[in-house]
C-alpha atoms as a PDB file:
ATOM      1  CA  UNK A   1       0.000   0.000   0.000  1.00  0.00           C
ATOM      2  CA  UNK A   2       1.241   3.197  -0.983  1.00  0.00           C
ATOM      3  CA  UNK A   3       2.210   5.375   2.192  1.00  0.00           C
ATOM      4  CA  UNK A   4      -0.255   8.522   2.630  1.00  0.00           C
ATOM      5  CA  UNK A   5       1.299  12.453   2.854  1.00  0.00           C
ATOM      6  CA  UNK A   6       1.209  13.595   6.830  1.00  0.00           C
ATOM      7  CA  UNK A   7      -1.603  15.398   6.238  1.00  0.00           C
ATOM      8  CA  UNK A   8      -3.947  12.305   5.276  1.00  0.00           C
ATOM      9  CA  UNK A   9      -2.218  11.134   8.536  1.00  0.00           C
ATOM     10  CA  UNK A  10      -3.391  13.609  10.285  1.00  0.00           C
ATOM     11  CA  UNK A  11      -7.207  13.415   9.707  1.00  0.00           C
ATOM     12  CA  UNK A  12      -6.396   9.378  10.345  1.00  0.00           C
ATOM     13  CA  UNK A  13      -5.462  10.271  13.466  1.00  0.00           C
ATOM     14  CA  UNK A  14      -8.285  12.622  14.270  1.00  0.00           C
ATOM     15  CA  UNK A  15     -10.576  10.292  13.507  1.00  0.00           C
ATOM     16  CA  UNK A  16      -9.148   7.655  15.729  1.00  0.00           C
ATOM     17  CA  UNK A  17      -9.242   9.735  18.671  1.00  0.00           C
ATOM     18  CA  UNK A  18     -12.841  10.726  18.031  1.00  0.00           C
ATOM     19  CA  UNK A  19     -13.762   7.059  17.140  1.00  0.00           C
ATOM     20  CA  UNK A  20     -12.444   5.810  20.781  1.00  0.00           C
ATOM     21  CA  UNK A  21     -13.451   9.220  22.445  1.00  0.00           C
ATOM     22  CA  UNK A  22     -17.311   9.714  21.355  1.00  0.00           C
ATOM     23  CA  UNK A  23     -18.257   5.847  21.188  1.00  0.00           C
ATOM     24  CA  UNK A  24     -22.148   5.740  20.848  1.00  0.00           C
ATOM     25  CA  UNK A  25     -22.320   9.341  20.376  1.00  0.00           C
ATOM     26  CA  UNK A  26     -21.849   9.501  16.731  1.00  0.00           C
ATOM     27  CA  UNK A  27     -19.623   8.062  13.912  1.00  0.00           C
ATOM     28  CA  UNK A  28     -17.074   8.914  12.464  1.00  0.00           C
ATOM     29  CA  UNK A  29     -15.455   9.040   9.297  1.00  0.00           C
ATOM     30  CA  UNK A  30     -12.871  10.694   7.370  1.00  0.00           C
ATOM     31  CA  UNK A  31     -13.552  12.541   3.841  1.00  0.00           C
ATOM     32  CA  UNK A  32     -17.559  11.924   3.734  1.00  0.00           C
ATOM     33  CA  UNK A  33     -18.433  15.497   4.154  1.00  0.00           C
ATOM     34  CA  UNK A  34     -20.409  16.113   1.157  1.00  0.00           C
ATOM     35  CA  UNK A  35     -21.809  12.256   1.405  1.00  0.00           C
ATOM     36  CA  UNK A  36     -22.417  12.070   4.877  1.00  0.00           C
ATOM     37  CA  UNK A  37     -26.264  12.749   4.613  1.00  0.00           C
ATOM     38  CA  UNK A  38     -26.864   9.956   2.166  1.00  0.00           C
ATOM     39  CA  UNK A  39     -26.971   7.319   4.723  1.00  0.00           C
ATOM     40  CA  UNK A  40     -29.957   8.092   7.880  1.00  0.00           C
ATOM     41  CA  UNK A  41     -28.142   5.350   9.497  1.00  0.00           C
ATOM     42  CA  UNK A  42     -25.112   6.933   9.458  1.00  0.00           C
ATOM     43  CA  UNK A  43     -26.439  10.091  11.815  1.00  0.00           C
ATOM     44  CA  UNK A  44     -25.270  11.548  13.730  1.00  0.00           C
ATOM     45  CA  UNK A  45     -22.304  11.485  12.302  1.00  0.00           C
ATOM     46  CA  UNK A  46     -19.068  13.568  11.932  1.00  0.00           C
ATOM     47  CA  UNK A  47     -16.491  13.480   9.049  1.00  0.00           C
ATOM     48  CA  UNK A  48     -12.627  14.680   9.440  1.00  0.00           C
ATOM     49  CA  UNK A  49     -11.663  16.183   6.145  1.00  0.00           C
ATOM     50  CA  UNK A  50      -8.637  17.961   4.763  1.00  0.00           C
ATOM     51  CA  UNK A  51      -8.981  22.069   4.712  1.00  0.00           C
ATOM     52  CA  UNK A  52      -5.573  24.270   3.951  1.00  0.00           C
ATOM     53  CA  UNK A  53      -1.960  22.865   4.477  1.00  0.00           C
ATOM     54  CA  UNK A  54       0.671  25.714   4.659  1.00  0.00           C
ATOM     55  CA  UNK A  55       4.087  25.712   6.228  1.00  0.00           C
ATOM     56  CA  UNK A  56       4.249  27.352   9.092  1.00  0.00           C
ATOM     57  CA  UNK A  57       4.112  31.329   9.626  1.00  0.00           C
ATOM     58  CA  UNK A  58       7.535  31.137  10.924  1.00  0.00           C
ATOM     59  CA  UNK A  59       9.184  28.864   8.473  1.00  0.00           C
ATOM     60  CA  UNK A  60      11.068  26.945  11.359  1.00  0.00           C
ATOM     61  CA  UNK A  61      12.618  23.926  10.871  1.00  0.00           C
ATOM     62  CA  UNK A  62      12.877  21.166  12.684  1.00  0.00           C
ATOM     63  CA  UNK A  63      14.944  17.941  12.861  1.00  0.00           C
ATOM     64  CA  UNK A  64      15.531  17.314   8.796  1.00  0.00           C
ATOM     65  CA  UNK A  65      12.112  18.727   8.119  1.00  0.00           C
ATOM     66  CA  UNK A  66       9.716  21.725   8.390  1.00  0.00           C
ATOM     67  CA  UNK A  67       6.538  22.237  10.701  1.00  0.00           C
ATOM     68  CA  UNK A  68       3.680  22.269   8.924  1.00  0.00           C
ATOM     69  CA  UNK A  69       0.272  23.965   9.900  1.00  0.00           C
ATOM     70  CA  UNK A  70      -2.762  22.113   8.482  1.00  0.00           C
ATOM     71  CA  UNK A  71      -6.540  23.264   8.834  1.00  0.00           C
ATOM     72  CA  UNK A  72      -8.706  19.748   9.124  1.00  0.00           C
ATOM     73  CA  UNK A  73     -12.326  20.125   9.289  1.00  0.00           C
ATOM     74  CA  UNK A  74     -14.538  18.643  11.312  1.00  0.00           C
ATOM     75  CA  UNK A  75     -18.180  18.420   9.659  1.00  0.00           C
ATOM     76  CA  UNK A  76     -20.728  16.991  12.395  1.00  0.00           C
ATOM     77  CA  UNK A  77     -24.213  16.157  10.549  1.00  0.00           C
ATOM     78  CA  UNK A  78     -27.261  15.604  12.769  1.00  0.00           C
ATOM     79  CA  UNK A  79     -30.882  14.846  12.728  1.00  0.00           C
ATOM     80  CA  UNK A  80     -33.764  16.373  15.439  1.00  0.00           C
ATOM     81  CA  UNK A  81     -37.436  16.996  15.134  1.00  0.00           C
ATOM     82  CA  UNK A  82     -37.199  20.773  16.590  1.00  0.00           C
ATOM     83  CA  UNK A  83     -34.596  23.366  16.306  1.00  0.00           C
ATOM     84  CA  UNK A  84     -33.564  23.681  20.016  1.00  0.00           C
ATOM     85  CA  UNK A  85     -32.658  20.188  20.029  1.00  0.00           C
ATOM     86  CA  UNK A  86     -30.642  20.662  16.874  1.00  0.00           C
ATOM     87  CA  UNK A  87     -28.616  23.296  18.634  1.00  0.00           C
ATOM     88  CA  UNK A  88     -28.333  21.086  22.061  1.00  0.00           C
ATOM     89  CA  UNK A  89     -26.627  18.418  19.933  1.00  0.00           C
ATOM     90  CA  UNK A  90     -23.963  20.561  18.022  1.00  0.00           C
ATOM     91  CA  UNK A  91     -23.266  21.981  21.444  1.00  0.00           C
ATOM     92  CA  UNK A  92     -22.802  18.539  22.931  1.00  0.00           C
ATOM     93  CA  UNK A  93     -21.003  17.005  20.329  1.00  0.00           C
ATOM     94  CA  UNK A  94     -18.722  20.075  20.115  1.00  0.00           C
ATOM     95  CA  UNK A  95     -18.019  19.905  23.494  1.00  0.00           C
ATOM     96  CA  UNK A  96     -17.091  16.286  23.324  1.00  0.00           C
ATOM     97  CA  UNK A  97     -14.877  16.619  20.121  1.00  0.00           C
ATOM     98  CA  UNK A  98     -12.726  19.659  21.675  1.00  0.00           C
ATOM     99  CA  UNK A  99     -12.396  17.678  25.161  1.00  0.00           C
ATOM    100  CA  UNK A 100     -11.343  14.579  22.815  1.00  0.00           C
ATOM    101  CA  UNK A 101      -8.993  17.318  20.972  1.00  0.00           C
ATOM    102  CA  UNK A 102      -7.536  18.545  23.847  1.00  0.00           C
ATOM    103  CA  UNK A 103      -6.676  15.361  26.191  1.00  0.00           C
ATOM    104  CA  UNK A 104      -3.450  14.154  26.510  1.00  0.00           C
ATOM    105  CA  UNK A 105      -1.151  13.212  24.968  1.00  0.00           C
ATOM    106  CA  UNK A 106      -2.120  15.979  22.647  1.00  0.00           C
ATOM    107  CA  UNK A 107      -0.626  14.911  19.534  1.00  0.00           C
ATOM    108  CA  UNK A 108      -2.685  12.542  19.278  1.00  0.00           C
ATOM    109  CA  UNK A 109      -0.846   9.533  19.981  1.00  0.00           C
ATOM    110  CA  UNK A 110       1.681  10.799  17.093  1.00  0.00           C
ATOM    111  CA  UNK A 111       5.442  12.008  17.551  1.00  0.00           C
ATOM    112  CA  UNK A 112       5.168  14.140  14.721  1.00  0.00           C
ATOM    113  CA  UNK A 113       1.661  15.667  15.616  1.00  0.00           C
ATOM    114  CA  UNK A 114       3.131  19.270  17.757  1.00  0.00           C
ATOM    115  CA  UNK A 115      -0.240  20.502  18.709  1.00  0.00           C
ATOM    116  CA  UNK A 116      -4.264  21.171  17.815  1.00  0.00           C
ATOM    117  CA  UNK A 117      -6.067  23.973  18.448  1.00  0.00           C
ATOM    118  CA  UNK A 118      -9.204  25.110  17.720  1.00  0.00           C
ATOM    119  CA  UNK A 119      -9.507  28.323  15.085  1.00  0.00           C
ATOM    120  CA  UNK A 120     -13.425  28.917  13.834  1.00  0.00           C
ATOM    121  CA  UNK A 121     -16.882  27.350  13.930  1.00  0.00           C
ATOM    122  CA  UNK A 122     -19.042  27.410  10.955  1.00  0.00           C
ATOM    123  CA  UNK A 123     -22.333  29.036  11.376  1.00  0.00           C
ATOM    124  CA  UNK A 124     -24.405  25.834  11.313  1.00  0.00           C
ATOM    125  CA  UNK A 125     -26.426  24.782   7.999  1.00  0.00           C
ATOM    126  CA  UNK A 126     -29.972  23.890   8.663  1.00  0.00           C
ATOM    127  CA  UNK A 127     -32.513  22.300   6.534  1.00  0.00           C
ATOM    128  CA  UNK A 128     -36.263  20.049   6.608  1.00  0.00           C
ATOM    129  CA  UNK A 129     -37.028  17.168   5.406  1.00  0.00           C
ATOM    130  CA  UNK A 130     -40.486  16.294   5.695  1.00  0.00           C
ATOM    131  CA  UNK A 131     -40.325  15.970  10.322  1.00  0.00           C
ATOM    132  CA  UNK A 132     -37.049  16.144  10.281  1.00  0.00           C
ATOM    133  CA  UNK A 133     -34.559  18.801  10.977  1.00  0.00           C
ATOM    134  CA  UNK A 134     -31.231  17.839   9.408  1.00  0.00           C
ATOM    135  CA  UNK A 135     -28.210  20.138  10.560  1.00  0.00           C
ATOM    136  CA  UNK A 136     -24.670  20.697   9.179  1.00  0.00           C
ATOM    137  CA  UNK A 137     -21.847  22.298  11.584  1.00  0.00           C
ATOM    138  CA  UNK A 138     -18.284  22.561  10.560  1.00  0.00           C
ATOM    139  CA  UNK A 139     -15.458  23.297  13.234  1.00  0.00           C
ATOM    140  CA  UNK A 140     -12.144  24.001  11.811  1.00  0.00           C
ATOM    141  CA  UNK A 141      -9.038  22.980  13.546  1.00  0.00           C
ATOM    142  CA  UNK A 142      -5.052  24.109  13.198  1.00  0.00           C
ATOM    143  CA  UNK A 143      -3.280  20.992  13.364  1.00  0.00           C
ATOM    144  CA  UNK A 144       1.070  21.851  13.769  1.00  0.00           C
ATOM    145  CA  UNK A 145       3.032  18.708  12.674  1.00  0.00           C
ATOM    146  CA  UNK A 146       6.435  17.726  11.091  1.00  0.00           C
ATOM    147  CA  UNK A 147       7.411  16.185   8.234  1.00  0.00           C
ATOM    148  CA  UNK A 148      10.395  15.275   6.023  1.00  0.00           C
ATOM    149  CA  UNK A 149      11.606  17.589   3.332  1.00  0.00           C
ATOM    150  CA  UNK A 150      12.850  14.430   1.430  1.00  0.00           C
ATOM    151  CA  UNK A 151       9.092  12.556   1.687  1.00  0.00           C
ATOM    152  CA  UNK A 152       6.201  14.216   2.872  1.00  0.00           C
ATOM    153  CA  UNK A 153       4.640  10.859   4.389  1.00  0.00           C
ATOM    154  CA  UNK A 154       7.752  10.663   7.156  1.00  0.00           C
END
């Protein structure tokens, strides 16, 4: 199997933390965030995408490599039958994915991973479907890590 860029890495390993941190509160994928409402059975559900990947503001180096700052996305999609409730559940969920963020060891579980902070969330995208209210929320995350100069996947 071919070896994946640090960045693909990187929403890997956010998803693995949210996976083992939010069991039974939602799944989890990675790069479903313009499929995720296909599926009713896969709500609620949250998807780890790739956003921006830019070396970092003050070009440091580090070991034989550079730090990298990478924005991931977080896309949570949820169902409820009344708009309060739609709004309790993005607040709960985003609650739950910043503690799962945030825990030790913060770079999440990964030697390269320096840190990941939280930067903006997306006002959230509401819509009906016949009793249902179906919701979109995106929460965008700087994720610092390392990588080779010689092969972006090390």
């Amino acid at each position: 199997m071919t070896e994946l860029h640090r960045e693909n890495q990187v929403a890997k390993a956010i998803a693995e933390r949210l996976t083992d941190d939010l069991v039974g509160q939602a799944r989890v994928f990675t790069h479903r965030r313009r499929t995720l409402a296909q599926e009713v059975g896969d709500v609620p559900a949250i998807s780890v995408d790739l956003g921006t990947d830019d070396e970092s503001n003050d070009g440091e180096q580090t070991f034989d490599g550079f730090l990298m700052d990478a924005e991931m996305r977080i896309t949570i999609l949820v169902l409820a039958r009344t708009e309060p409730e739609l709004i309790e559940r993005f607040g709960a969920l985003r609650r739950e994915i910043h503690l799962a963020m945030r825990r030790r060891p913060r770079s999440l579980g990964e030697g390269w991973i320096v840190s990941a902070m939280p930067t903006r969330a997306e006002e959230p995208e509401v819509s009906v479907d016949n009793e249902l209210i179906i919701g979109v929320r995106t929460f965008r995350w700087l994720v610092r890590y390392a990588h080779s100069t010689d092969d972006p996947a090390t």
